[in-house]
N, C-alpha and C. Protein backbone atom coordinates (compact mmCIF):
# COMPACT_ATOMS: atom_id res chain seq x y z
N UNK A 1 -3.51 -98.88 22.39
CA UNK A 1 -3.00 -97.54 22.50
C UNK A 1 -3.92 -96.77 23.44
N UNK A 2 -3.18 -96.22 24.49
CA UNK A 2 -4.04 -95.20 25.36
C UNK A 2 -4.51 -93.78 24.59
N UNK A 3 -5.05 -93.14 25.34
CA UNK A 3 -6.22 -92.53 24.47
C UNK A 3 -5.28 -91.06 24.53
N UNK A 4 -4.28 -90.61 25.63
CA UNK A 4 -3.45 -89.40 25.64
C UNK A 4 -2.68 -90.10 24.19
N UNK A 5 -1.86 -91.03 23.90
CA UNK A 5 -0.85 -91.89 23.04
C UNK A 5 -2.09 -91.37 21.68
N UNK A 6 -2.88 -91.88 21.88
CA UNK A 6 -3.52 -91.80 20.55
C UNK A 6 -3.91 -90.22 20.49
N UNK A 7 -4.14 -89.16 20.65
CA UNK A 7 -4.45 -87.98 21.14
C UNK A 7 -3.08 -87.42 20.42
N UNK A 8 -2.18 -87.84 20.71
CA UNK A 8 -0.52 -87.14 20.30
C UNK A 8 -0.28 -87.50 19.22
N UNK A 9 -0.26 -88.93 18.75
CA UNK A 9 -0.74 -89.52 17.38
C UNK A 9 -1.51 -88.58 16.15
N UNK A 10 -2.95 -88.50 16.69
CA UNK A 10 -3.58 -87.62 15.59
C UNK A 10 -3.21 -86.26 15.75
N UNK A 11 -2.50 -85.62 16.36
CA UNK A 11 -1.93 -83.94 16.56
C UNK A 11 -1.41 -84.06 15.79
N UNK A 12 -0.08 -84.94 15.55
CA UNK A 12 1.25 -85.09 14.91
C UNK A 12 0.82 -85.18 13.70
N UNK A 13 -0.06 -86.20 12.84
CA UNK A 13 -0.80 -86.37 11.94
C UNK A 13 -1.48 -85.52 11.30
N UNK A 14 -2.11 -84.50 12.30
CA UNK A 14 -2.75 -83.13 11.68
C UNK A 14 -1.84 -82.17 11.44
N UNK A 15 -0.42 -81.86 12.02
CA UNK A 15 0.37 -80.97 12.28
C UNK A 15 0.70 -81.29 10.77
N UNK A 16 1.42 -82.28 10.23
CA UNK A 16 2.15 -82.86 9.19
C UNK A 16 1.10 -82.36 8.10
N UNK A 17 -0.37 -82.93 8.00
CA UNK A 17 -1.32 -82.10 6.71
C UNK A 17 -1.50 -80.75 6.71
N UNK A 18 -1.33 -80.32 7.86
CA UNK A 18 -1.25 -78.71 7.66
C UNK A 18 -0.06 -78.17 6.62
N UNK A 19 1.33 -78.54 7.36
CA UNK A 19 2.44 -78.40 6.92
C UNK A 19 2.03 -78.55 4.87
N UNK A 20 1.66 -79.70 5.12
CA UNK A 20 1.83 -80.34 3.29
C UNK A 20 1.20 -79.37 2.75
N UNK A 21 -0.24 -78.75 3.36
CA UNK A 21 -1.70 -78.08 2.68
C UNK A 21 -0.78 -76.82 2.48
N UNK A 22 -0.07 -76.27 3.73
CA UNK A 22 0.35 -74.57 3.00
C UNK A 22 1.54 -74.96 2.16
N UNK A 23 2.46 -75.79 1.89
CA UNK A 23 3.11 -75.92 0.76
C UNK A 23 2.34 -76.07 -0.40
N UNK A 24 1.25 -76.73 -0.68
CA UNK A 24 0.60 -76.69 -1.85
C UNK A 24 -0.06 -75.05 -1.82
N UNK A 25 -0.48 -74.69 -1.06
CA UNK A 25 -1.52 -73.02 -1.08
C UNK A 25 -0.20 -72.21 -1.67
N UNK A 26 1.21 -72.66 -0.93
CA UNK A 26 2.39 -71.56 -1.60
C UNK A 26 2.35 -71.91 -2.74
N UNK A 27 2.27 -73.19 -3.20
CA UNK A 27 2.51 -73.50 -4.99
C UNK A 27 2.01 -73.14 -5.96
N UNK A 28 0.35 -72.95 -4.68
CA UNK A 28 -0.15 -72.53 -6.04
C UNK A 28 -0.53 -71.01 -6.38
N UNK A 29 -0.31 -69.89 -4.90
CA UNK A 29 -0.26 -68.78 -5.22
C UNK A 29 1.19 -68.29 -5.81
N UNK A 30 1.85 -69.03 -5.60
CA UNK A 30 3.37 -68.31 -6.35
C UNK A 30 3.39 -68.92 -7.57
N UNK A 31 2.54 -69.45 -8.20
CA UNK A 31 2.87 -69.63 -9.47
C UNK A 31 1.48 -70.29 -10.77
N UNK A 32 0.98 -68.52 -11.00
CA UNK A 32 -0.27 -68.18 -11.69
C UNK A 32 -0.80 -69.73 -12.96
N UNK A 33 0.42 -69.92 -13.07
CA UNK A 33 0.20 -71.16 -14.25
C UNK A 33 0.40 -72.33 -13.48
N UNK A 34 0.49 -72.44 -12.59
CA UNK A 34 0.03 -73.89 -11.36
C UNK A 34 -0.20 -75.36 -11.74
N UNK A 35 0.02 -76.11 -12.46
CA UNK A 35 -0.63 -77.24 -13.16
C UNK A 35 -1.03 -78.19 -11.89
N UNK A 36 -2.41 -78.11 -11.85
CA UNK A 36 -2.87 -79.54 -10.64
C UNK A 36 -2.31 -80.39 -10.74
N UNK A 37 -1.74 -81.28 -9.84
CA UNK A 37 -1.77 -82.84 -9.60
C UNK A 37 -2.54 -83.38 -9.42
N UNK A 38 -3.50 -83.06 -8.79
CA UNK A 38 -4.96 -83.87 -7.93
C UNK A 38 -6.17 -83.41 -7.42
N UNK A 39 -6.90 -84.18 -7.03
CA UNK A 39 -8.02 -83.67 -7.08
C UNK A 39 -8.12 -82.70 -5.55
N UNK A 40 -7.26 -83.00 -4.99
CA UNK A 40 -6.60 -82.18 -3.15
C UNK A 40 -6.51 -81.01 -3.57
N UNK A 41 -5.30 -80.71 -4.74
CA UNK A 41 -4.98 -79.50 -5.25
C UNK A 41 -5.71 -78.49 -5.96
N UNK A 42 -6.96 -79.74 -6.60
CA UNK A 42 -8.07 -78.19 -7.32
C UNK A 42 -9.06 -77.65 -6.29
N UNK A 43 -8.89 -78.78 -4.97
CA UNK A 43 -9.99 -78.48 -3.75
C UNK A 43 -9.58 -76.94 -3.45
N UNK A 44 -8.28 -77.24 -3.17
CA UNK A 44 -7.27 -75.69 -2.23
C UNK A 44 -7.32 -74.84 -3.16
N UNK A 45 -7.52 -75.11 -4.35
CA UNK A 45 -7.45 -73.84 -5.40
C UNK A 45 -8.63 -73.21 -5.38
N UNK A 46 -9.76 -74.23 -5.34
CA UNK A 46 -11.42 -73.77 -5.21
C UNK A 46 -11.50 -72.67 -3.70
N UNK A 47 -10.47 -73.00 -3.41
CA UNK A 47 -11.11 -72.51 -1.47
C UNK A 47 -9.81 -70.92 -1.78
N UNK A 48 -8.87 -71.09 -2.40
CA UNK A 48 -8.03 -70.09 -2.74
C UNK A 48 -9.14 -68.82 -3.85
N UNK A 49 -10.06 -69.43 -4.32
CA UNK A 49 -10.87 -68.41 -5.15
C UNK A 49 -10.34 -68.68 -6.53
N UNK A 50 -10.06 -69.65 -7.56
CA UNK A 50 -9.36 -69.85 -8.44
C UNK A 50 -10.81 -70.27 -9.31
N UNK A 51 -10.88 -69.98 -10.34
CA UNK A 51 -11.49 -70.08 -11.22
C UNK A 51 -11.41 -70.11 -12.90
N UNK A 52 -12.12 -71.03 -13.63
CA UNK A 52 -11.40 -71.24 -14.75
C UNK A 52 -13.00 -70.75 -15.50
N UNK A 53 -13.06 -70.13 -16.65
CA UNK A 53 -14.49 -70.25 -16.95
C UNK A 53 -14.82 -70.43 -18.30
N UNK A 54 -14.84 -71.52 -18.56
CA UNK A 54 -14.94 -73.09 -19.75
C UNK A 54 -14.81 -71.98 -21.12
N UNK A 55 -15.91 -71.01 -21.12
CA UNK A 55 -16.00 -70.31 -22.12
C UNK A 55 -14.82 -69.06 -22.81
N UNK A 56 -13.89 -68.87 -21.29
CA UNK A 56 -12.97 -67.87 -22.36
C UNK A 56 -11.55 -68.12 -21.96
N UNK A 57 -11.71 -69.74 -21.46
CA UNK A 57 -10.43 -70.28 -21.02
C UNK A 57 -9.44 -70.09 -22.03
N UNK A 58 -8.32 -69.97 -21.79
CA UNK A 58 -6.87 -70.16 -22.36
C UNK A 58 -6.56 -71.43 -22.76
N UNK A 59 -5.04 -71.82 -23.54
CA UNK A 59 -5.13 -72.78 -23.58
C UNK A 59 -3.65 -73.12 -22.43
N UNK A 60 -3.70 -72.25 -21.42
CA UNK A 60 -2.96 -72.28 -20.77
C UNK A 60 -3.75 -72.62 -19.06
N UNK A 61 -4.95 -72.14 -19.34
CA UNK A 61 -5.93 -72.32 -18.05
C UNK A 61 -6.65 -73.40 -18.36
N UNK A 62 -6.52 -74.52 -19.69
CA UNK A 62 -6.96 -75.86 -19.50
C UNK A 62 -5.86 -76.53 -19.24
N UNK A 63 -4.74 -76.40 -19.25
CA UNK A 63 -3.43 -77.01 -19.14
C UNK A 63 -3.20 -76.87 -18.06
N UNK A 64 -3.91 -76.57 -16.56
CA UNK A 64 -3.72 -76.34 -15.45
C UNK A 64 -4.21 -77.45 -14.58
N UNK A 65 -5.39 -77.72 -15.46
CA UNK A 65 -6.29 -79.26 -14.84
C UNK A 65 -5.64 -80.64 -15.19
N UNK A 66 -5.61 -81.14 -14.06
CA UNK A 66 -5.11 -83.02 -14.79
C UNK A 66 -5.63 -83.46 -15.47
N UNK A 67 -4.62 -84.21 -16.16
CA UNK A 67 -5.25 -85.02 -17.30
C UNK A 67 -5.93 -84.47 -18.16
N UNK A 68 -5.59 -83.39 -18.36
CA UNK A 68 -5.81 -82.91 -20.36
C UNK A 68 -4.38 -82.39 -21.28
N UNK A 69 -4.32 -82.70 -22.22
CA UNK A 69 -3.21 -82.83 -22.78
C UNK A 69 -3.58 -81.39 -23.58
N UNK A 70 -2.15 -80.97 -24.01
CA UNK A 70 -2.07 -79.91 -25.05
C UNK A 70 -3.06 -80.09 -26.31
N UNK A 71 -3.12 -80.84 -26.84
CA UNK A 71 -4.07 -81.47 -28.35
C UNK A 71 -5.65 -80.87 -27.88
N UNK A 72 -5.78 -81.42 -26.56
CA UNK A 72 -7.16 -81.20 -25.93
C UNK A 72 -7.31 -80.12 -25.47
N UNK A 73 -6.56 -79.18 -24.71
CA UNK A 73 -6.36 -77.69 -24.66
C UNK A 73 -7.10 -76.74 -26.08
N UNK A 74 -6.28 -77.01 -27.02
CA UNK A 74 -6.39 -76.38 -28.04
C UNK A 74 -7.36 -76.64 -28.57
N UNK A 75 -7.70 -78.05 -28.83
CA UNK A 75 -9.62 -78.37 -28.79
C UNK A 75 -10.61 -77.06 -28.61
N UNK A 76 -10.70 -77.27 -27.22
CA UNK A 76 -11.72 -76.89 -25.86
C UNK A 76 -11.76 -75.21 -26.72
N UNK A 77 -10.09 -74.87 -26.68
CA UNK A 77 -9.90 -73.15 -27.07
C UNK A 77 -10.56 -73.03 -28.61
N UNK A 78 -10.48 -73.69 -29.91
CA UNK A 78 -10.66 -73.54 -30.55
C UNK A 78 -12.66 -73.80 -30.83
N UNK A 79 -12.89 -74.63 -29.96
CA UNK A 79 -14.67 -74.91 -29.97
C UNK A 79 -14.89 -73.31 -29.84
N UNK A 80 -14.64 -72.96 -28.51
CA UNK A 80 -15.48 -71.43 -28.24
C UNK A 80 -15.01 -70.13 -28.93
N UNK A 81 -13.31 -70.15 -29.53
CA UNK A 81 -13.35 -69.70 -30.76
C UNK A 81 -14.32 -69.23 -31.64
N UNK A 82 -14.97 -70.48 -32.11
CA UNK A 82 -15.98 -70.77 -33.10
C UNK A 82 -17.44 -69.94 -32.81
N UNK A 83 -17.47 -69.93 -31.82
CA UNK A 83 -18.83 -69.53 -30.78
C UNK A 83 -19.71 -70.24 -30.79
N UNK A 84 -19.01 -71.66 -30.04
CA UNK A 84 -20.03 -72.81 -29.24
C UNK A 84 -19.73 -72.70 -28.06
N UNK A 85 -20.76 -72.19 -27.46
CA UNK A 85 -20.54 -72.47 -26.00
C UNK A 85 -20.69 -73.51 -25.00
N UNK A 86 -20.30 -73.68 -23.91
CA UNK A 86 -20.11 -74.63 -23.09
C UNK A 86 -20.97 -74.86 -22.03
N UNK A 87 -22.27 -75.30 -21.79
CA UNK A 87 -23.22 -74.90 -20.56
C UNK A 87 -22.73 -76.26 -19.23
N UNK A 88 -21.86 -76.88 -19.97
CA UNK A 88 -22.48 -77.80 -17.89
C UNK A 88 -20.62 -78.72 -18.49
N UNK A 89 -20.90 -79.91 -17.34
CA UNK A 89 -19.32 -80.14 -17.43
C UNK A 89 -19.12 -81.59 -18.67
N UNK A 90 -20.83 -82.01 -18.60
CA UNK A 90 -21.14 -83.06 -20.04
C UNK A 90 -20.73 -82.66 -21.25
N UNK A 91 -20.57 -81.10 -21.42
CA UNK A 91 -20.26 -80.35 -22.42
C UNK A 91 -18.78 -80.81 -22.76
N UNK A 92 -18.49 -80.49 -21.84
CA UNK A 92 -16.71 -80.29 -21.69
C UNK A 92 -16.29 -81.87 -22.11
N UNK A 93 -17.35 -83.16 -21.47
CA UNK A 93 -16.69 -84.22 -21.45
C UNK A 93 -16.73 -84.94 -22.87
N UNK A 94 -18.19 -84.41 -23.72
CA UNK A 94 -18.70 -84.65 -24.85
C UNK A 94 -17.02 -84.25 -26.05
N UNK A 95 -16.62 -82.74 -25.43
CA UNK A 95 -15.87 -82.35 -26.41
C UNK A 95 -14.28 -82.94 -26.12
N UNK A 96 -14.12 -83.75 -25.31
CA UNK A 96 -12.81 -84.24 -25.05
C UNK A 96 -13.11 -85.20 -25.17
N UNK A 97 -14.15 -86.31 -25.31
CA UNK A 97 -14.14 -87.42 -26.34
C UNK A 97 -13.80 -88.55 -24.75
N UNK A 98 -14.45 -88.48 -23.36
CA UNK A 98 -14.37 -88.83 -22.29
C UNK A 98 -15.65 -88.94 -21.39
N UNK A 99 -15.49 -89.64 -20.25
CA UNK A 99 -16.67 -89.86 -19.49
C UNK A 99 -17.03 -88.59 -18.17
N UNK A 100 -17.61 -88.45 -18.45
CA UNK A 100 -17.79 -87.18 -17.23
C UNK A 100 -17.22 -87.26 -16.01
N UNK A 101 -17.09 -88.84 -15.66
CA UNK A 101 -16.67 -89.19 -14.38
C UNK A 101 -15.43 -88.95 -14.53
N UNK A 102 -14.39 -89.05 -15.43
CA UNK A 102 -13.19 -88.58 -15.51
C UNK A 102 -12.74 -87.31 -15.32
N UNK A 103 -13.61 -86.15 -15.62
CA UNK A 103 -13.21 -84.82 -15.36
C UNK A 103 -14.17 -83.93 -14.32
N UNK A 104 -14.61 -85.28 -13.49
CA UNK A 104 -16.16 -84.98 -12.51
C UNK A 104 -14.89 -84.03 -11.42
N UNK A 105 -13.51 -84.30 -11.31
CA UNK A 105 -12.96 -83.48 -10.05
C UNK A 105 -12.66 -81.97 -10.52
N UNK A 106 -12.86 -81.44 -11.51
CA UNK A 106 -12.54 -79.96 -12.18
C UNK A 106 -13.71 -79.15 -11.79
N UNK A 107 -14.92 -80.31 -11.26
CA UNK A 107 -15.90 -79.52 -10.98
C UNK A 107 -15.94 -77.97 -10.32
N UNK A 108 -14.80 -78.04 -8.54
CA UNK A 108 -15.15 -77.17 -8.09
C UNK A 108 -14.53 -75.90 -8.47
N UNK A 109 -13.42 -75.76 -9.45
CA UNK A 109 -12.99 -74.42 -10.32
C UNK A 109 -13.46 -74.16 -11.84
N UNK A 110 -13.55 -75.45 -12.44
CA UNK A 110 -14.36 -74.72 -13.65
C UNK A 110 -15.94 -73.91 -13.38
N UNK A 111 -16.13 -72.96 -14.44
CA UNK A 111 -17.27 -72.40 -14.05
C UNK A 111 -18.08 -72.22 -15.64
N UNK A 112 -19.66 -72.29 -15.89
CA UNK A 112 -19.75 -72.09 -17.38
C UNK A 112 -20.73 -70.94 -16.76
N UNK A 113 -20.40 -69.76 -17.53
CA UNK A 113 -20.72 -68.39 -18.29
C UNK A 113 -20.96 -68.41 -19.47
N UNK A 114 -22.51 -67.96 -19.36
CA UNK A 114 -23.10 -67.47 -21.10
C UNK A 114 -22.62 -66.09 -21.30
N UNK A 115 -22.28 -66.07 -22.64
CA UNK A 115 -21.84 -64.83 -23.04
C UNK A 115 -22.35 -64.31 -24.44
N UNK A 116 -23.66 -63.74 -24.70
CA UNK A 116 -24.17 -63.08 -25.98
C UNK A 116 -22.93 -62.99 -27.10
N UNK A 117 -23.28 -63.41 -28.20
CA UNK A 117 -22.47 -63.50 -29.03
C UNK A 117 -21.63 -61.85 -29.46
N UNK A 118 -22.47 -61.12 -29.13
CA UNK A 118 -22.05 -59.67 -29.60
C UNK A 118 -21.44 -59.35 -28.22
N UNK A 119 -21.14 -60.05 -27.21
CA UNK A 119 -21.16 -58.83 -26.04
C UNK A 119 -19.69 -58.45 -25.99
N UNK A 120 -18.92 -57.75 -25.14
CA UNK A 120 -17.85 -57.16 -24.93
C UNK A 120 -16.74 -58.35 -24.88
N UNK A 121 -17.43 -59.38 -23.90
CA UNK A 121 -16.46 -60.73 -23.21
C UNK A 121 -16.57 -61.20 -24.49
N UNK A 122 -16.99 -61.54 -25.69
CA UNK A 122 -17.33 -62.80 -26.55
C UNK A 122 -18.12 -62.03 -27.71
N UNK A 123 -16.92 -60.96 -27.85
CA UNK A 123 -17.29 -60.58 -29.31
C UNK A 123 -17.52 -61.42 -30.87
N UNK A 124 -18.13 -61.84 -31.34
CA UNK A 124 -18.66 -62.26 -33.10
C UNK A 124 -17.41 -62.40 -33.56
N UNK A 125 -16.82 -63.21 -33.95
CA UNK A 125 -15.59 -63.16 -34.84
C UNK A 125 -15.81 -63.54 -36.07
N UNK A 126 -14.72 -62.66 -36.63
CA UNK A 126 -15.06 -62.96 -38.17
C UNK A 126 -14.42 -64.30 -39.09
N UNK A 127 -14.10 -64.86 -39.40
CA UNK A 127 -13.18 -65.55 -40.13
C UNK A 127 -12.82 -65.17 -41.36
N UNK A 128 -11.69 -64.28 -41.63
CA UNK A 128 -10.98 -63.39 -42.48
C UNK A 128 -10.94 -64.10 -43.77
N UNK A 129 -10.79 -65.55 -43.61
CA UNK A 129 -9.84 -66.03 -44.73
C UNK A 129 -11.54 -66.15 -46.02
N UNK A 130 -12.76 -66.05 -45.70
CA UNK A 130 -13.72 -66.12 -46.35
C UNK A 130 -15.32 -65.34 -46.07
N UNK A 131 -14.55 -63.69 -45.29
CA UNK A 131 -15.46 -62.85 -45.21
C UNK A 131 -15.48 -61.90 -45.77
N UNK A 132 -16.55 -61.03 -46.12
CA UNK A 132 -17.33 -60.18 -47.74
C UNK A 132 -16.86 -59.14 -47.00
N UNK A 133 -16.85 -57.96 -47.93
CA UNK A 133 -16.29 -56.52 -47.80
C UNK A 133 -17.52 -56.00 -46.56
N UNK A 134 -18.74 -56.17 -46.70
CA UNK A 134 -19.50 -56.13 -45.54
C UNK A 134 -19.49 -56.47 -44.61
N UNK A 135 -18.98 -57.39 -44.24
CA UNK A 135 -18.71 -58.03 -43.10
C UNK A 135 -17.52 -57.55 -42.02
N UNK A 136 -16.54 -57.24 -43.43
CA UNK A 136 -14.84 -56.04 -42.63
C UNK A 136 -15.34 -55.08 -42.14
N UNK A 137 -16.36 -54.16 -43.37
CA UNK A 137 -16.57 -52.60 -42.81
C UNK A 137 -17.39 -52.97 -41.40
N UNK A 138 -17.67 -53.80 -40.80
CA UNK A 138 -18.57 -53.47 -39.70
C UNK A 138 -17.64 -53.57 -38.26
N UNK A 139 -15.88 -54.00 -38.30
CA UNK A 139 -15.42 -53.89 -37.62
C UNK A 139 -14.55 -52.24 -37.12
N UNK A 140 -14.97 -52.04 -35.81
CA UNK A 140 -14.84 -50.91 -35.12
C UNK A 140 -12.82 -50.36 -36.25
N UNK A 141 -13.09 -49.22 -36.06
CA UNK A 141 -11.57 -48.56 -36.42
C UNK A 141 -10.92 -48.83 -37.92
N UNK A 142 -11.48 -50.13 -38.66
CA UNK A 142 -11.58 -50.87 -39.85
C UNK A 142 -12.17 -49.95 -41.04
N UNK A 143 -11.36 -49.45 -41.50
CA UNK A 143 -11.78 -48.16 -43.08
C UNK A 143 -12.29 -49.17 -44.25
N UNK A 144 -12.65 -48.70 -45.27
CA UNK A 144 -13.39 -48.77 -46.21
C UNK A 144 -11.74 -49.87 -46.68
N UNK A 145 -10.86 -48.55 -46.88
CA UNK A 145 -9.74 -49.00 -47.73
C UNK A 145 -8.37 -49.97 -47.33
N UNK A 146 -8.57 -50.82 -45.75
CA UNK A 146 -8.17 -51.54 -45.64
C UNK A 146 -8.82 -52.90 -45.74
N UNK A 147 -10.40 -52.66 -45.99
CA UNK A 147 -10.70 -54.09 -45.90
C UNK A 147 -10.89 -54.21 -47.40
N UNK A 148 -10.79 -53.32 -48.17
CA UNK A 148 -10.36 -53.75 -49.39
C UNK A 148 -9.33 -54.03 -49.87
N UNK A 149 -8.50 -53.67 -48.97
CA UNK A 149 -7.01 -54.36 -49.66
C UNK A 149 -6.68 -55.44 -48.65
N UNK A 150 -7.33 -55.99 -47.83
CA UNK A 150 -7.57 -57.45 -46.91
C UNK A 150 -8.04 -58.35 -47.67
N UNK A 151 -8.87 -58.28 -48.23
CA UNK A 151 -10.03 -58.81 -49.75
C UNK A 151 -8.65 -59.07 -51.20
N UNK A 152 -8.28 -58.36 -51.38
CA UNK A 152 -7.72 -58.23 -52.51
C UNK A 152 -6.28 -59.02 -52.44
N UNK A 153 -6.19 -58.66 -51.01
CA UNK A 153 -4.46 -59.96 -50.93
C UNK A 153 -4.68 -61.50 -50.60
N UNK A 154 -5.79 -61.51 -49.63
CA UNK A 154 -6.34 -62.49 -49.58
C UNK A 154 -6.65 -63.38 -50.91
N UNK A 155 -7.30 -62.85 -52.23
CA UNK A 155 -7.43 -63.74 -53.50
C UNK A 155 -6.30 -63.50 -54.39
N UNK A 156 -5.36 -62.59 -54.19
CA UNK A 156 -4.01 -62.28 -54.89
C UNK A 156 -2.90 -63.59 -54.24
N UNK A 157 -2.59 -63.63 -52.79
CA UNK A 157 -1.97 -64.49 -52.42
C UNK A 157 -2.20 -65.79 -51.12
N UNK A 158 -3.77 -65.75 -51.35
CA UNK A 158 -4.07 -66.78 -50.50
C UNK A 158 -4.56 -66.50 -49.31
N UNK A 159 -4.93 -67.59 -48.49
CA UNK A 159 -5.35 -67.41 -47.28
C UNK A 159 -4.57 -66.94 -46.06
N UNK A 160 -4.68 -66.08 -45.24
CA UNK A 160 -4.26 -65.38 -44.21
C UNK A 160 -4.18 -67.34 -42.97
N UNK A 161 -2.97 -66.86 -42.85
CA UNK A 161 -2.50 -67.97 -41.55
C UNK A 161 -2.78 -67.88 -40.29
N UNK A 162 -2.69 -66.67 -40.10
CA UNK A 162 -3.06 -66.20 -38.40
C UNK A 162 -2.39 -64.20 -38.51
N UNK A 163 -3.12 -63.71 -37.28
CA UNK A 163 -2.78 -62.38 -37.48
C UNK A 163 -1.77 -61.73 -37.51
N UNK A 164 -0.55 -62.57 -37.50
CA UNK A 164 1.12 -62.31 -37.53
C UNK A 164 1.14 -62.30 -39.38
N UNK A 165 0.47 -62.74 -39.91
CA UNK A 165 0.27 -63.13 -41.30
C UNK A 165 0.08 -62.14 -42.01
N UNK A 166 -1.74 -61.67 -41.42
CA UNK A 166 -2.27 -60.97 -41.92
C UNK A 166 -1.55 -59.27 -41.74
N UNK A 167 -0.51 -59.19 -40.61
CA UNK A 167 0.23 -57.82 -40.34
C UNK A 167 0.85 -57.76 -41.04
N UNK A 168 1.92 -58.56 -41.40
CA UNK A 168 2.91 -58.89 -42.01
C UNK A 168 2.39 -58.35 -43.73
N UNK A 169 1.69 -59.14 -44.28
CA UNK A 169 1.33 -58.88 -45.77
C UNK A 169 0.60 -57.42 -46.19
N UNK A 170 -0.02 -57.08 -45.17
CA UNK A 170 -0.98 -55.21 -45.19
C UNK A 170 -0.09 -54.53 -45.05
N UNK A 171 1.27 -54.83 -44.35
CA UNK A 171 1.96 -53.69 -43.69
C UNK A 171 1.53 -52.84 -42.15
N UNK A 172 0.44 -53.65 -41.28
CA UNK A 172 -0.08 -52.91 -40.45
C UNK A 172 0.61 -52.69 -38.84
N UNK A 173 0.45 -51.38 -38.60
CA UNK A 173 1.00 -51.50 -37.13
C UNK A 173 0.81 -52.75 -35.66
N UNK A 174 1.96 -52.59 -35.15
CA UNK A 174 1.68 -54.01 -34.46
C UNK A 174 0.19 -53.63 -33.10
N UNK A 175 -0.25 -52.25 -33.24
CA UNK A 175 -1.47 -51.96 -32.47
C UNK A 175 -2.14 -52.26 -32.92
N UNK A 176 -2.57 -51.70 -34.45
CA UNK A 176 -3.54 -52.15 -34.99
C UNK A 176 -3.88 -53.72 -35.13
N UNK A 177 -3.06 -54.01 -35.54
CA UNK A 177 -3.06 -56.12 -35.32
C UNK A 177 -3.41 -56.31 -34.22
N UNK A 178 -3.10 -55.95 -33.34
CA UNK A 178 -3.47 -55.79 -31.73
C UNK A 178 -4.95 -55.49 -31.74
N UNK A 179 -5.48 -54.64 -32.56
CA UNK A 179 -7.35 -54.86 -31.95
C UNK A 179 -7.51 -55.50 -33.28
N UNK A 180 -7.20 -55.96 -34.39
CA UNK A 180 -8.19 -56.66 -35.13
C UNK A 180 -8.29 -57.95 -34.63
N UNK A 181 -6.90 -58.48 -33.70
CA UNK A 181 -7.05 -59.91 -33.11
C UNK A 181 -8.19 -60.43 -32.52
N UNK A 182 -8.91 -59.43 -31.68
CA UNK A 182 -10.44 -59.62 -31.04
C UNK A 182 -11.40 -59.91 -31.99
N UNK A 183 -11.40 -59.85 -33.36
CA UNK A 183 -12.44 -59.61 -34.32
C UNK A 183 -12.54 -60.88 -35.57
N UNK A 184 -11.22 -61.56 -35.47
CA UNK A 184 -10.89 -62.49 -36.78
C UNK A 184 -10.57 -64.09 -35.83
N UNK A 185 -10.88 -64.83 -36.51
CA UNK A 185 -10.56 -66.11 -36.74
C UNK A 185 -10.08 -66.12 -37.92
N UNK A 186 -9.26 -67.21 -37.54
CA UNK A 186 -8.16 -67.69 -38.94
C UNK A 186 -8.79 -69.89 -39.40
């Protein structure tokens, strides 16, 4: 092959990855929940400014990376729930029960952020279904006389399921359920 022949060759070749690269950049700015295919696609997402950050991920922003399943989503969401945090990507691989080298391509959009247990991002949560009247009164807007009757239905009819539960049985406005959600684990 002459060297103009080969010259027109790799144009054509580059023209065609361009083409493919802004169909993936459209895919993945038109559509916020994006699920990667590959490790090409988390590159363009890294260079798009996309970022996932281990600690207050969704279980909709682990469901974006290949190869993690819903079961493992909810994992990952429910660890930092708890308030274990996540410092490096051994973390991540430890808690999905995998080799690092398997989730070594998430590298360039996941990100790990410490977050003080009290701070604004990663407020203390309580776990309702077995916390003391002291423990309620210290949540913001939270009266004397609802966390006593939180306490009292709780050993009258059991453990609270989740905060659709806990609205439901108090009678509470769907705002108010709305900020105690930041404050309770179920």
């Amino acid at each position: 092959m002459t060297l103009p022949k080969w010259l027109s060759s790799a144009k054509k070749i580059s023209q065609k990855i361009n083409i493919s690269r802004q169909a993936i950049v459209k895919k993945i700015q038109g559509n916020p929940y994006y699920r990667f295919q590959s490790d090409i696609e988390i590159n363009i997402a890294a260079e798009l400014g996309i970022k996932i950050d281990a600690n207050l991920a969704s279980v909709d922003d682990w469901l974006r990376l290949p190869g993690i399943s819903i079961n493992q989503a909810r994992n990952l969401v429910e660890i930092t729930n708890s308030g274990i945090h996540f410092l490096c990507l051994e973390d991540l691989a430890s808690a999905l029960g995998v080799s690092v080298l398997k989730i070594q391509s998430w590298q360039p959009i996941v990100y790990f952020a410490y977050y003080a247990s009290d701070s604004f991002y990663f407020p203390a949560k309580i776990n309702l279904n077995n916390a003391s009247l002291n423990q309620l009164i210290t949540i913001p807007n939270l009266d004397l006389d609802i966390a006593k009757k939180m306490i009292t239905e709780r050993e009258n009819s059991g453990n609270y399921r989740n905060i659709a539960d806990l609205q439901k049985r108090l009678n509470l406005t769907p705002d108010f359920a709305y900020h105690l959600m930041n404050y309770f684990q179920f």
